[in-house]
PDB file of N, CA and C in Angstrom:
ATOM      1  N   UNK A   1       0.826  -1.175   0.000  1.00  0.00           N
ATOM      2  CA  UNK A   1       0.000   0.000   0.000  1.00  0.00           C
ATOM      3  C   UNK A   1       0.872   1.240   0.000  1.00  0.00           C
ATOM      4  N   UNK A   2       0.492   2.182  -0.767  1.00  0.00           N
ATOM      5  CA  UNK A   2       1.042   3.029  -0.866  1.00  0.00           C
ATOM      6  C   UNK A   2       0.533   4.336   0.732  1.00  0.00           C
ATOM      7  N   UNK A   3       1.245   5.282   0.922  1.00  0.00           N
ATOM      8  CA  UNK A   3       1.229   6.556   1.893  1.00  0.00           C
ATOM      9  C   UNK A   3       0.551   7.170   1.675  1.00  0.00           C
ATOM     10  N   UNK A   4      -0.642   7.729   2.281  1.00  0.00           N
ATOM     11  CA  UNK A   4      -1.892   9.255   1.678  1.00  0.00           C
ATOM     12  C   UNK A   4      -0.567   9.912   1.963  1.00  0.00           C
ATOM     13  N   UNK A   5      -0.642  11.175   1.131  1.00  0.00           N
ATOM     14  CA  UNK A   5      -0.527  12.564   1.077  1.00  0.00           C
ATOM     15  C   UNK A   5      -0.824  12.997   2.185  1.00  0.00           C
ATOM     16  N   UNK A   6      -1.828  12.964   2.711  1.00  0.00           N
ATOM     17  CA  UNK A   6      -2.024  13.225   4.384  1.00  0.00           C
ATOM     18  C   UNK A   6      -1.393  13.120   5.780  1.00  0.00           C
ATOM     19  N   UNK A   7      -0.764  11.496   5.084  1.00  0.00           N
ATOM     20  CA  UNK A   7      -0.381  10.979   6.211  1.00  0.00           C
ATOM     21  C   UNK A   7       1.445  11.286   6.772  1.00  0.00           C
ATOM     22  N   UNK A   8       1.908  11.780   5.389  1.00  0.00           N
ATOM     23  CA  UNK A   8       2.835  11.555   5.059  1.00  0.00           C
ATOM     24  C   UNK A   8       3.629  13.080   5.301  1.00  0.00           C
ATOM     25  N   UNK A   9       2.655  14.218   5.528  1.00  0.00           N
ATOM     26  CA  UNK A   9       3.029  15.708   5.914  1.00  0.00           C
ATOM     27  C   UNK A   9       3.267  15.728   7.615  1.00  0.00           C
ATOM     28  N   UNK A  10       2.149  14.668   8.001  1.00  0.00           N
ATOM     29  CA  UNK A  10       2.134  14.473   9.691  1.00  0.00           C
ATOM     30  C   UNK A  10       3.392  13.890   9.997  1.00  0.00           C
ATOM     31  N   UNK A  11       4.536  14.326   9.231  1.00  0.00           N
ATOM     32  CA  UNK A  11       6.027  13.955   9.955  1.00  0.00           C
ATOM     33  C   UNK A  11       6.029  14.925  11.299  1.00  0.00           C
ATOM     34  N   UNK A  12       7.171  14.468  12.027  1.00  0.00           N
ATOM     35  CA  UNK A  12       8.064  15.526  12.695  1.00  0.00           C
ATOM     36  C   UNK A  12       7.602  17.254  12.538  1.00  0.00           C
ATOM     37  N   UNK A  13       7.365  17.588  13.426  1.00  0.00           N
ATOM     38  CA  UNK A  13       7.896  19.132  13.026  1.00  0.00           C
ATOM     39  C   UNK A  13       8.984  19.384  12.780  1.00  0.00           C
ATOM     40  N   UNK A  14       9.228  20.960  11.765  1.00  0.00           N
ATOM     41  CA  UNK A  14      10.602  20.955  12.002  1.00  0.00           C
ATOM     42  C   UNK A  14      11.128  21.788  13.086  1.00  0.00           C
ATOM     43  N   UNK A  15      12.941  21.540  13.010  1.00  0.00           N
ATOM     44  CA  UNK A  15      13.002  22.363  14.424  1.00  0.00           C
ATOM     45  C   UNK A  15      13.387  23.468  14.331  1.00  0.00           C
ATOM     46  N   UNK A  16      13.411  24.055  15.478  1.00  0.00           N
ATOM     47  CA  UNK A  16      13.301  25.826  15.890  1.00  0.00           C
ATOM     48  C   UNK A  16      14.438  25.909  15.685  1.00  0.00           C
ATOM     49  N   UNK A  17      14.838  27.301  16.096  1.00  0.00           N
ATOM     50  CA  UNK A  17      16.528  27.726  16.855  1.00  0.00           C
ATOM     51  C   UNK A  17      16.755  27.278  17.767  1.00  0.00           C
ATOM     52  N   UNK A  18      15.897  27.505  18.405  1.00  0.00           N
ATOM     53  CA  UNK A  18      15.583  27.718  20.128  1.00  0.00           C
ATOM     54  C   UNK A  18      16.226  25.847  20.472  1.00  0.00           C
ATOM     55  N   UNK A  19      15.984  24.715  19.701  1.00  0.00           N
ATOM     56  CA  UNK A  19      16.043  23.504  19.742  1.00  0.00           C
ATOM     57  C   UNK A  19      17.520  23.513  19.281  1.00  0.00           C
ATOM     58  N   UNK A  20      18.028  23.694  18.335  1.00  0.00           N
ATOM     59  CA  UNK A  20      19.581  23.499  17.770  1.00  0.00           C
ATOM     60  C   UNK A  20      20.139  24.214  19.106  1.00  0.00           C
ATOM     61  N   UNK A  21      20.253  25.150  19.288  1.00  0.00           N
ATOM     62  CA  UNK A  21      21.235  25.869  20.302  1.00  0.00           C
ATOM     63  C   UNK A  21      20.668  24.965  21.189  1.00  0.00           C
ATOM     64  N   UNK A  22      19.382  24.193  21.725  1.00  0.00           N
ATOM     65  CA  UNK A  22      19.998  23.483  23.208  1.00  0.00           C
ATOM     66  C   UNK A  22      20.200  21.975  23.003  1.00  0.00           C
ATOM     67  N   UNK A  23      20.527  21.833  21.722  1.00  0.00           N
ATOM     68  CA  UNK A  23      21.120  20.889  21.921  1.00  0.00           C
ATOM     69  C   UNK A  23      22.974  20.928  21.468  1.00  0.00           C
ATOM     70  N   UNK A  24      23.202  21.829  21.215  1.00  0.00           N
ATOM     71  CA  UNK A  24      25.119  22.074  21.638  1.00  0.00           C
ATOM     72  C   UNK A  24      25.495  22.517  23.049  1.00  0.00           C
ATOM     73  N   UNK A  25      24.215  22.607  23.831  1.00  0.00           N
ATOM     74  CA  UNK A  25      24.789  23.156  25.312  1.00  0.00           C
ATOM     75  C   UNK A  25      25.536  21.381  25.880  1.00  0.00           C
ATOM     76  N   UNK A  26      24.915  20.747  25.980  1.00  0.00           N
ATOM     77  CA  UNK A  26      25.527  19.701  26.592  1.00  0.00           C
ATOM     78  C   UNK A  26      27.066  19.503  26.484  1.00  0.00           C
ATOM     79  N   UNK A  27      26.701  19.589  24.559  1.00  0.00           N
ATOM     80  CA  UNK A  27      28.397  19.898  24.102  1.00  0.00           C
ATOM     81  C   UNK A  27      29.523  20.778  24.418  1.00  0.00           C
ATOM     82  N   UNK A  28      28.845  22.031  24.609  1.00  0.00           N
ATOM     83  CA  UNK A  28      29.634  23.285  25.485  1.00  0.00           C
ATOM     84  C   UNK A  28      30.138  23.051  26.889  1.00  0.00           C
ATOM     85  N   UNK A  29      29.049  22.272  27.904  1.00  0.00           N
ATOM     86  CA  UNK A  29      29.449  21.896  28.656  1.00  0.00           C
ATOM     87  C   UNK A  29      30.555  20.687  29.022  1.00  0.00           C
ATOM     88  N   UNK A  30      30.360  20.015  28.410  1.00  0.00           N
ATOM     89  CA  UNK A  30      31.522  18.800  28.654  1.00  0.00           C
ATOM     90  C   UNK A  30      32.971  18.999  27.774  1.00  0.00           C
ATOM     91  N   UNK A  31      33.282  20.482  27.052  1.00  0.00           N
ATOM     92  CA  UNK A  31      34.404  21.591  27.483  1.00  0.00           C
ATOM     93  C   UNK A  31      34.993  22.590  28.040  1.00  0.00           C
ATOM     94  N   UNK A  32      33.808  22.996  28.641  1.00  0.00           N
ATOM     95  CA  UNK A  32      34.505  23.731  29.654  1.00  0.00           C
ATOM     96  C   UNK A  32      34.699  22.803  31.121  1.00  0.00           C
ATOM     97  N   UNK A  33      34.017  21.665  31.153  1.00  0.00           N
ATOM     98  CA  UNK A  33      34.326  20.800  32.551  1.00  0.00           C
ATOM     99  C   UNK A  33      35.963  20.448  32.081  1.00  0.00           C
ATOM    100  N   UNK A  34      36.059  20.045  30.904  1.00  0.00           N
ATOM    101  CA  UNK A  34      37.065  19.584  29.880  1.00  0.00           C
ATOM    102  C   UNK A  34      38.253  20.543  30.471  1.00  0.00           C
ATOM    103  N   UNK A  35      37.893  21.561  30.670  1.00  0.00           N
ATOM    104  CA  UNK A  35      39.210  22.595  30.630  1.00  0.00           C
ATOM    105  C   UNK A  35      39.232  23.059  31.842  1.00  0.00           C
ATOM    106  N   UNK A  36      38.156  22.750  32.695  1.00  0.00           N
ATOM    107  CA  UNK A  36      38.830  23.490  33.899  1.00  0.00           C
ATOM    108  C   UNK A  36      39.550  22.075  34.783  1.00  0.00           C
ATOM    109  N   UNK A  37      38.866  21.066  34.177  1.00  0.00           N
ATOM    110  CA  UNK A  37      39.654  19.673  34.918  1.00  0.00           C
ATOM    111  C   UNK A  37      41.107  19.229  34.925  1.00  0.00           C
ATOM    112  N   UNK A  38      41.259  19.119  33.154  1.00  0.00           N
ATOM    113  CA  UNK A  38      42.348  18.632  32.949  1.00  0.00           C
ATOM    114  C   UNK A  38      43.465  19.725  32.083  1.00  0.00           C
ATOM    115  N   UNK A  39      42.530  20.688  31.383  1.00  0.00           N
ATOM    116  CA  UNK A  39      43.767  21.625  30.242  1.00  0.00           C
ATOM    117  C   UNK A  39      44.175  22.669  31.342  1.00  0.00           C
ATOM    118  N   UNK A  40      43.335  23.011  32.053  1.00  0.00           N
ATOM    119  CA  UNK A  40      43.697  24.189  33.224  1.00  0.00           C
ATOM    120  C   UNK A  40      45.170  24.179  34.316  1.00  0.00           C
ATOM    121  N   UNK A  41      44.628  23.178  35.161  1.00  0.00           N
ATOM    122  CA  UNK A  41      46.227  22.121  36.048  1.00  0.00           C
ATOM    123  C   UNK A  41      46.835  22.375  35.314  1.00  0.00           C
ATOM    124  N   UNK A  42      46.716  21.267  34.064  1.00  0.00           N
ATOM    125  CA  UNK A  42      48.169  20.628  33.009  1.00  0.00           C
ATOM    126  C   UNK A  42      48.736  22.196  32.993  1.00  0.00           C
ATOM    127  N   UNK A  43      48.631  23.371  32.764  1.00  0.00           N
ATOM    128  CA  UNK A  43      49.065  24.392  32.230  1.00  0.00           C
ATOM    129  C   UNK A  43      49.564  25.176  32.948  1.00  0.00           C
ATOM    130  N   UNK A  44      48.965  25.088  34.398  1.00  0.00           N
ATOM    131  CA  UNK A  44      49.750  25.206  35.377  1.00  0.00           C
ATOM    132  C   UNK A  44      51.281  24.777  35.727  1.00  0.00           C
ATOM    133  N   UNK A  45      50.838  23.270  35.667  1.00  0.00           N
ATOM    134  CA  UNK A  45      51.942  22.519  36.386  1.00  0.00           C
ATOM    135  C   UNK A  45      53.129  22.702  35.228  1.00  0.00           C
ATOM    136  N   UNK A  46      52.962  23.026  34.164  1.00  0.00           N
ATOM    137  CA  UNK A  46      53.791  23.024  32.927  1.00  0.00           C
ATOM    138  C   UNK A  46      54.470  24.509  33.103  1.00  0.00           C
ATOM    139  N   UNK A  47      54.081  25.883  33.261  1.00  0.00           N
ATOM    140  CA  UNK A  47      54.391  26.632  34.103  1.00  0.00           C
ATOM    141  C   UNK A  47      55.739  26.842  34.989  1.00  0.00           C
ATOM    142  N   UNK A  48      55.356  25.923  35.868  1.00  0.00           N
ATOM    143  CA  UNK A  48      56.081  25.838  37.076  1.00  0.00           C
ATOM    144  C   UNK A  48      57.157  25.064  36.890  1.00  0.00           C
ATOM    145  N   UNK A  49      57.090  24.054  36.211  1.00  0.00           N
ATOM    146  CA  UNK A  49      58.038  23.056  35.568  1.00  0.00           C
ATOM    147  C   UNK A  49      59.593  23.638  34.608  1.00  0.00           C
ATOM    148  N   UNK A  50      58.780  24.647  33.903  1.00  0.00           N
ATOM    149  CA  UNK A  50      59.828  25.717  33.034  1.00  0.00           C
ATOM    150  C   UNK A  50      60.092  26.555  33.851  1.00  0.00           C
ATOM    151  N   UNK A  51      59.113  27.315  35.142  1.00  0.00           N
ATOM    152  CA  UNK A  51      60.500  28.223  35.563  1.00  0.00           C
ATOM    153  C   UNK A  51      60.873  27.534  36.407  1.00  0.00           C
ATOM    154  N   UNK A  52      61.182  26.082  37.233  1.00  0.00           N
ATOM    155  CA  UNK A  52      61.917  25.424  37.860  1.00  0.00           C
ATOM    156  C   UNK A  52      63.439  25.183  37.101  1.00  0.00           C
ATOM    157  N   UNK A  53      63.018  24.794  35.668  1.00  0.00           N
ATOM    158  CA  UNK A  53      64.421  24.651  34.855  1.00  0.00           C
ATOM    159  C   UNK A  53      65.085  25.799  34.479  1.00  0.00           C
ATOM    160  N   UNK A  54      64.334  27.354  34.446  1.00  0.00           N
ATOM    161  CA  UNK A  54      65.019  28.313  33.787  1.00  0.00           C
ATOM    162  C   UNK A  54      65.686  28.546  35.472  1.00  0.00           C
ATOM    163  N   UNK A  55      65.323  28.376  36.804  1.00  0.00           N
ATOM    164  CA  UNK A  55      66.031  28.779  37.559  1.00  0.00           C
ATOM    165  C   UNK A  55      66.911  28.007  38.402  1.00  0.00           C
ATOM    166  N   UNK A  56      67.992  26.727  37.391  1.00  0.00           N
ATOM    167  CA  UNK A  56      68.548  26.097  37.793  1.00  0.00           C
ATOM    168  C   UNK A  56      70.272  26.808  38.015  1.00  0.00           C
ATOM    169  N   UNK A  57      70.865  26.264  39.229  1.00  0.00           N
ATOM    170  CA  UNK A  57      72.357  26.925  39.151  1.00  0.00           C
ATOM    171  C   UNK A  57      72.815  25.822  39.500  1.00  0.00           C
ATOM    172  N   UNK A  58      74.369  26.261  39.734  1.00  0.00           N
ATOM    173  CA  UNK A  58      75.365  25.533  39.918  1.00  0.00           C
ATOM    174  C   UNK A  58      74.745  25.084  41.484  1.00  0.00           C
ATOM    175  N   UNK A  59      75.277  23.959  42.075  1.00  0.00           N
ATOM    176  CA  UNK A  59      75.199  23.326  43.555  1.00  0.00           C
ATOM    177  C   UNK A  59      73.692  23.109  44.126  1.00  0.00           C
ATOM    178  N   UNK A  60      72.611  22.874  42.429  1.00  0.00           N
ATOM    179  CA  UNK A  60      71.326  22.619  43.042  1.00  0.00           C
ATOM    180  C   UNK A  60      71.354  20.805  43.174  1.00  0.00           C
ATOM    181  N   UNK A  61      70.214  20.201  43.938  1.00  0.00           N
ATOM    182  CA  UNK A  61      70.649  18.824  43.594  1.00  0.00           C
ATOM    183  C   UNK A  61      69.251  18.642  43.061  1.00  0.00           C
ATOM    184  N   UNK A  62      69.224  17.797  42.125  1.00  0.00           N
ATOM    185  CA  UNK A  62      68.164  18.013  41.003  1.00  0.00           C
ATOM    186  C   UNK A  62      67.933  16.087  41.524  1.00  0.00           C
ATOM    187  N   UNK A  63      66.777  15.642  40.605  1.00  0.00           N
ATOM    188  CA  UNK A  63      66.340  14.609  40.206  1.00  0.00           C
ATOM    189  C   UNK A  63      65.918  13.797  38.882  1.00  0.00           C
ATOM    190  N   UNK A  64      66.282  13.803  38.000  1.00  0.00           N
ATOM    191  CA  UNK A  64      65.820  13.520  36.246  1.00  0.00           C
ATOM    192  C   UNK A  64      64.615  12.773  36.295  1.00  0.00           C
ATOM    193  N   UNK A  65      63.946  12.697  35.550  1.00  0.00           N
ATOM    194  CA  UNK A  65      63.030  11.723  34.771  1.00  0.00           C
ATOM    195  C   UNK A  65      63.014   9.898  34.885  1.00  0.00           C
ATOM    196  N   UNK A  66      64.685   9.777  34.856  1.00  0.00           N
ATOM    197  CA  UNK A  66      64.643   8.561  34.898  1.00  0.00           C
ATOM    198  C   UNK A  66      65.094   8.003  36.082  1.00  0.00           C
ATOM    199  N   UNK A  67      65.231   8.951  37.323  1.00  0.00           N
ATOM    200  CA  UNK A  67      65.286   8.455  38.492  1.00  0.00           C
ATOM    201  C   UNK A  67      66.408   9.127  38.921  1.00  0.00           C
ATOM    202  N   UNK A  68      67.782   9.580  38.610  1.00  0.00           N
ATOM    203  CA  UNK A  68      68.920   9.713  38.658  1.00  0.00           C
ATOM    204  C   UNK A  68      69.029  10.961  39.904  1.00  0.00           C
ATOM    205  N   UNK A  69      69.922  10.924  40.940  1.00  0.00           N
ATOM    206  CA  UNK A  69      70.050  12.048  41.567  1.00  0.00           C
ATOM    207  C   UNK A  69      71.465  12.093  41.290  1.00  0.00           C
ATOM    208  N   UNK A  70      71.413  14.087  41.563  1.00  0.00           N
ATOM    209  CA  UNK A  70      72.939  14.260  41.252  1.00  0.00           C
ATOM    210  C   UNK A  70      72.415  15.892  41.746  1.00  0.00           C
ATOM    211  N   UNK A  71      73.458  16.327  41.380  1.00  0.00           N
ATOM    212  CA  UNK A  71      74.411  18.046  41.585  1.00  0.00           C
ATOM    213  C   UNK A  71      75.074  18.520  40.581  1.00  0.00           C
ATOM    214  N   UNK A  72      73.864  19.829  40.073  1.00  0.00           N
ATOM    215  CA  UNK A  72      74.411  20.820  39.115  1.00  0.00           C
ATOM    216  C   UNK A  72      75.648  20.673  39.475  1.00  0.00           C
ATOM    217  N   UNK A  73      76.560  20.503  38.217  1.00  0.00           N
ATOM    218  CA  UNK A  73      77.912  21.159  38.397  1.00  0.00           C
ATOM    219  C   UNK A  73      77.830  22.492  37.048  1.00  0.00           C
ATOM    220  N   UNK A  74      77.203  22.134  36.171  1.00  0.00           N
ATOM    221  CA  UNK A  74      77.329  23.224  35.501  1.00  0.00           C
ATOM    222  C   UNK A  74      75.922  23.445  34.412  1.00  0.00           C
ATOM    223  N   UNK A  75      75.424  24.820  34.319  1.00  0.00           N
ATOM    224  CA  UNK A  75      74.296  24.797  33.580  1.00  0.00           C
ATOM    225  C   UNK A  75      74.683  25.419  32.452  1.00  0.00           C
ATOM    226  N   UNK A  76      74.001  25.024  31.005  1.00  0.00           N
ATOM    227  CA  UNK A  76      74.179  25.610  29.471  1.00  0.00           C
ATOM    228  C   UNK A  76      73.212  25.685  28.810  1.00  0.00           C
ATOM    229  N   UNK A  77      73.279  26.187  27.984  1.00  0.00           N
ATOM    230  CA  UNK A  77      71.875  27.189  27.446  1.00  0.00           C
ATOM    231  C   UNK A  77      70.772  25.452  27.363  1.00  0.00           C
ATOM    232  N   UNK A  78      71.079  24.807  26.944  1.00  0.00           N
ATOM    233  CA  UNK A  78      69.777  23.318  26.367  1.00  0.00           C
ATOM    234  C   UNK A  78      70.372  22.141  27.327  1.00  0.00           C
ATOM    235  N   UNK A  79      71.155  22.272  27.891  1.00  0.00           N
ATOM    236  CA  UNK A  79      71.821  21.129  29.205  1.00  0.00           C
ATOM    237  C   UNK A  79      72.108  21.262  30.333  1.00  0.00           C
ATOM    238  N   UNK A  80      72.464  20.768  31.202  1.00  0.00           N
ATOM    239  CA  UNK A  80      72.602  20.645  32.389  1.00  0.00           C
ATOM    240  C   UNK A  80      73.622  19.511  32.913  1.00  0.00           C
ATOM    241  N   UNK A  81      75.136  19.571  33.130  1.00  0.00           N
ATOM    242  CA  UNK A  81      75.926  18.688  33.851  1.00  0.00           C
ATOM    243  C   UNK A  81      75.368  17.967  34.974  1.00  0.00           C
ATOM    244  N   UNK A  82      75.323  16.965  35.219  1.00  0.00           N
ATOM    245  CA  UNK A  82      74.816  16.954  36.636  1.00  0.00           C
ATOM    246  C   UNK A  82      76.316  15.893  36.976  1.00  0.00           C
ATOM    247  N   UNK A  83      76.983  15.873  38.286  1.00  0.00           N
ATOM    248  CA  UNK A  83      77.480  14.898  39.207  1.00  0.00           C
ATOM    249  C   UNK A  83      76.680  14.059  39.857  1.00  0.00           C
ATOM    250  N   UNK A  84      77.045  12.951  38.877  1.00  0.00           N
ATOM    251  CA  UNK A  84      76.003  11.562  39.848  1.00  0.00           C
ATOM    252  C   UNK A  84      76.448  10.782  41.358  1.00  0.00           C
ATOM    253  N   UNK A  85      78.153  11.246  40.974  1.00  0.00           N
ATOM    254  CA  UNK A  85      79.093  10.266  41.763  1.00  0.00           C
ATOM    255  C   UNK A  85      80.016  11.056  41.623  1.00  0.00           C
ATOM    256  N   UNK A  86      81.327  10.471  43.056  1.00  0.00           N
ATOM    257  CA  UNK A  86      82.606  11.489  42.790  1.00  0.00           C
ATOM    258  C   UNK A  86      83.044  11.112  41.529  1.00  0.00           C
ATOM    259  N   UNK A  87      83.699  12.295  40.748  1.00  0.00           N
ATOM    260  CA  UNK A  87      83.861  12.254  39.686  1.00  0.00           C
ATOM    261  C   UNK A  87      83.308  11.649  37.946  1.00  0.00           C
ATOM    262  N   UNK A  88      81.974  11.512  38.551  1.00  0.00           N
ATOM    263  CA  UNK A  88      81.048  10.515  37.352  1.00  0.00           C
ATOM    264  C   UNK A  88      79.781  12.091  36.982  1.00  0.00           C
ATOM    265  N   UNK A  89      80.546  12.303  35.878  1.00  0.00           N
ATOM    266  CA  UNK A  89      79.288  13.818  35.673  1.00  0.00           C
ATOM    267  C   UNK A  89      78.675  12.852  33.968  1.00  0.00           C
ATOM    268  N   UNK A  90      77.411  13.567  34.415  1.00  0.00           N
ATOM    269  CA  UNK A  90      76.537  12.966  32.668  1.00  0.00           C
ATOM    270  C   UNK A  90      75.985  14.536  32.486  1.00  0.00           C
ATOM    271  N   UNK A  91      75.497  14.646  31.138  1.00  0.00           N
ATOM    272  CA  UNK A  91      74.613  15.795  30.264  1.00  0.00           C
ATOM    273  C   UNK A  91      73.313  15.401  30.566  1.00  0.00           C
ATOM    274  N   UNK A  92      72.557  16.296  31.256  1.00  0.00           N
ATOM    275  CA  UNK A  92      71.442  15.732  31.035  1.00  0.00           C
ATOM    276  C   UNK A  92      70.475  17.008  30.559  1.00  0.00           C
ATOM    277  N   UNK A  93      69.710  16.795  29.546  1.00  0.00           N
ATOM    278  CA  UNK A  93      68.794  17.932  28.919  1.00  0.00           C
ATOM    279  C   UNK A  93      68.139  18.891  29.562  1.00  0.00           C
ATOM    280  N   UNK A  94      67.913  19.951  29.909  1.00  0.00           N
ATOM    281  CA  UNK A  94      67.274  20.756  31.068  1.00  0.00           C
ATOM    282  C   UNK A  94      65.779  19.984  31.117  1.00  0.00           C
ATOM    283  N   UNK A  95      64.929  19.881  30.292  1.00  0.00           N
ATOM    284  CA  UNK A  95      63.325  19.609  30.175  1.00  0.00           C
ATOM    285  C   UNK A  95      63.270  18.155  31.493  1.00  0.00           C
ATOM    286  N   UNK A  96      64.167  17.492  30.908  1.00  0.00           N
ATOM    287  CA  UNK A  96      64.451  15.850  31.902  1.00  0.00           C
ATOM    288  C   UNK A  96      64.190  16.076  32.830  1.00  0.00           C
ATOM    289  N   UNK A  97      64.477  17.453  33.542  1.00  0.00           N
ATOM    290  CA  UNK A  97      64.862  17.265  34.869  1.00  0.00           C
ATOM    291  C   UNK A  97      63.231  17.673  35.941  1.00  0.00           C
ATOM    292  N   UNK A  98      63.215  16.327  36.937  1.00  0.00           N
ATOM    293  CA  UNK A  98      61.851  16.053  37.271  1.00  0.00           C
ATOM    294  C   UNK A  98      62.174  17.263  38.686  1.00  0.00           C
ATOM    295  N   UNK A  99      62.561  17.753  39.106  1.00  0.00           N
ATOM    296  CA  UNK A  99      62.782  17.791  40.407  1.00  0.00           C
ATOM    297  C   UNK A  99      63.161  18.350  40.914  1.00  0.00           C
ATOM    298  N   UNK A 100      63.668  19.810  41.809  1.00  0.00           N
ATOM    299  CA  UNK A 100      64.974  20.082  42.127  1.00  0.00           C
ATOM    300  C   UNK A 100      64.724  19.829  43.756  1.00  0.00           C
ATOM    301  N   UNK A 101      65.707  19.050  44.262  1.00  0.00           N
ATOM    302  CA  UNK A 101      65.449  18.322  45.966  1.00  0.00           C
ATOM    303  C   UNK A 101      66.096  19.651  46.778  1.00  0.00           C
ATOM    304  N   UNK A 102      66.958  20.620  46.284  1.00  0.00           N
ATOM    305  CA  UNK A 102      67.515  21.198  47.196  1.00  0.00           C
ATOM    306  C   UNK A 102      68.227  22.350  46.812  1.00  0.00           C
ATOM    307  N   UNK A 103      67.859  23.280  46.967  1.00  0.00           N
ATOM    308  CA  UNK A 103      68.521  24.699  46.318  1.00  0.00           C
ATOM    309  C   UNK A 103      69.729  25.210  47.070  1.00  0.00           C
ATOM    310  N   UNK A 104      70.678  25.532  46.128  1.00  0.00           N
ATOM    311  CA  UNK A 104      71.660  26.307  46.690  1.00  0.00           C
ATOM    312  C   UNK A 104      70.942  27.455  47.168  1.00  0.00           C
ATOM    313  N   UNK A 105      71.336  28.144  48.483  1.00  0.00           N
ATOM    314  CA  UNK A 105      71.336  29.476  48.761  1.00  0.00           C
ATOM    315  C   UNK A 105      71.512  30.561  48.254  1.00  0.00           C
ATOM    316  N   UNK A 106      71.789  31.498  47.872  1.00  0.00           N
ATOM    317  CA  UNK A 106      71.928  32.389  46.643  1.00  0.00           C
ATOM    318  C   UNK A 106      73.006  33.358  47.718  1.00  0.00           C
ATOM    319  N   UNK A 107      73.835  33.577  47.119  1.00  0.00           N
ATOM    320  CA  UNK A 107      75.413  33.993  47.667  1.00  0.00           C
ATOM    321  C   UNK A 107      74.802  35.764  48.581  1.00  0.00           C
ATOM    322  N   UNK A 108      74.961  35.682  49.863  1.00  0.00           N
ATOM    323  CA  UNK A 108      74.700  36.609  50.148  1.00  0.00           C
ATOM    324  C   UNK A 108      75.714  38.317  49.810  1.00  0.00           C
ATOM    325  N   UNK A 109      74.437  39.455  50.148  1.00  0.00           N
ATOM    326  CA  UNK A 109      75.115  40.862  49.377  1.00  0.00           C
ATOM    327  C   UNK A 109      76.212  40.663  49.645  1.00  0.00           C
ATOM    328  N   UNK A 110      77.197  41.527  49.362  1.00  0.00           N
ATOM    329  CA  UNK A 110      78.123  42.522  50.711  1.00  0.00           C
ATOM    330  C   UNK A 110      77.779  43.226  51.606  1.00  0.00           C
ATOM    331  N   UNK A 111      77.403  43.067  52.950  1.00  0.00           N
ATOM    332  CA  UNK A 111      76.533  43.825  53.886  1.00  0.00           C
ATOM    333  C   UNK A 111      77.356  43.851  54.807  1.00  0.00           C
TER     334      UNK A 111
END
């Protein structure tokens, strides 16, 4: 059997504005939960991470990535010496470095 003409206009209405815009709110919402959860922190902690490495010196004792403790012996523009052991120094990349356990003091004025 074929569809009346009648029957066949009694679709769906169509939809409003008012209907499209609420249905991207859900979507809006589960980015901004999105960003204040996880992109917000992350951007933080990433932050803090770079000026931990831009304010590395000589006689800090740092921690790497892959576990390693040691003592700035010397910092360079993309590396970092570290002393693992008497006389055992490695390069290790500034970004690597997870940690700093212990800051040198910063050399007092002349007072």
């Amino acid at each position: 059997m074929f569809v009346s003409p009648a029957f066949a206009q009694a679709a769906a209405p169509a939809a409003g504005g008012g209907a499209a815009f609420a249905q991207f709110i859900p979507l809006i919402l589960v980015f901004l939960i999105m960003y204040f959860l996880i992109m917000r922190p992350q951007q933080k902690k990433m932050k803090l991470h770079r000026q931990m490495i831009e304010t590395l010196k000589k006689g800090d004792t740092v921690i790497t990535q892959g576990g390693i403790i040691g003592k700035v012996m010397a910092v360079r523009d993309d590396e970092v010496e570290v002393e693992i052991a008497q006389g055992v120094r490695i390069r290790v990349v500034r970004p690597t470095i997870a940690q700093v356990v212990n800051r040198t003091a910063p050399a007092a004025a002349n007072a």
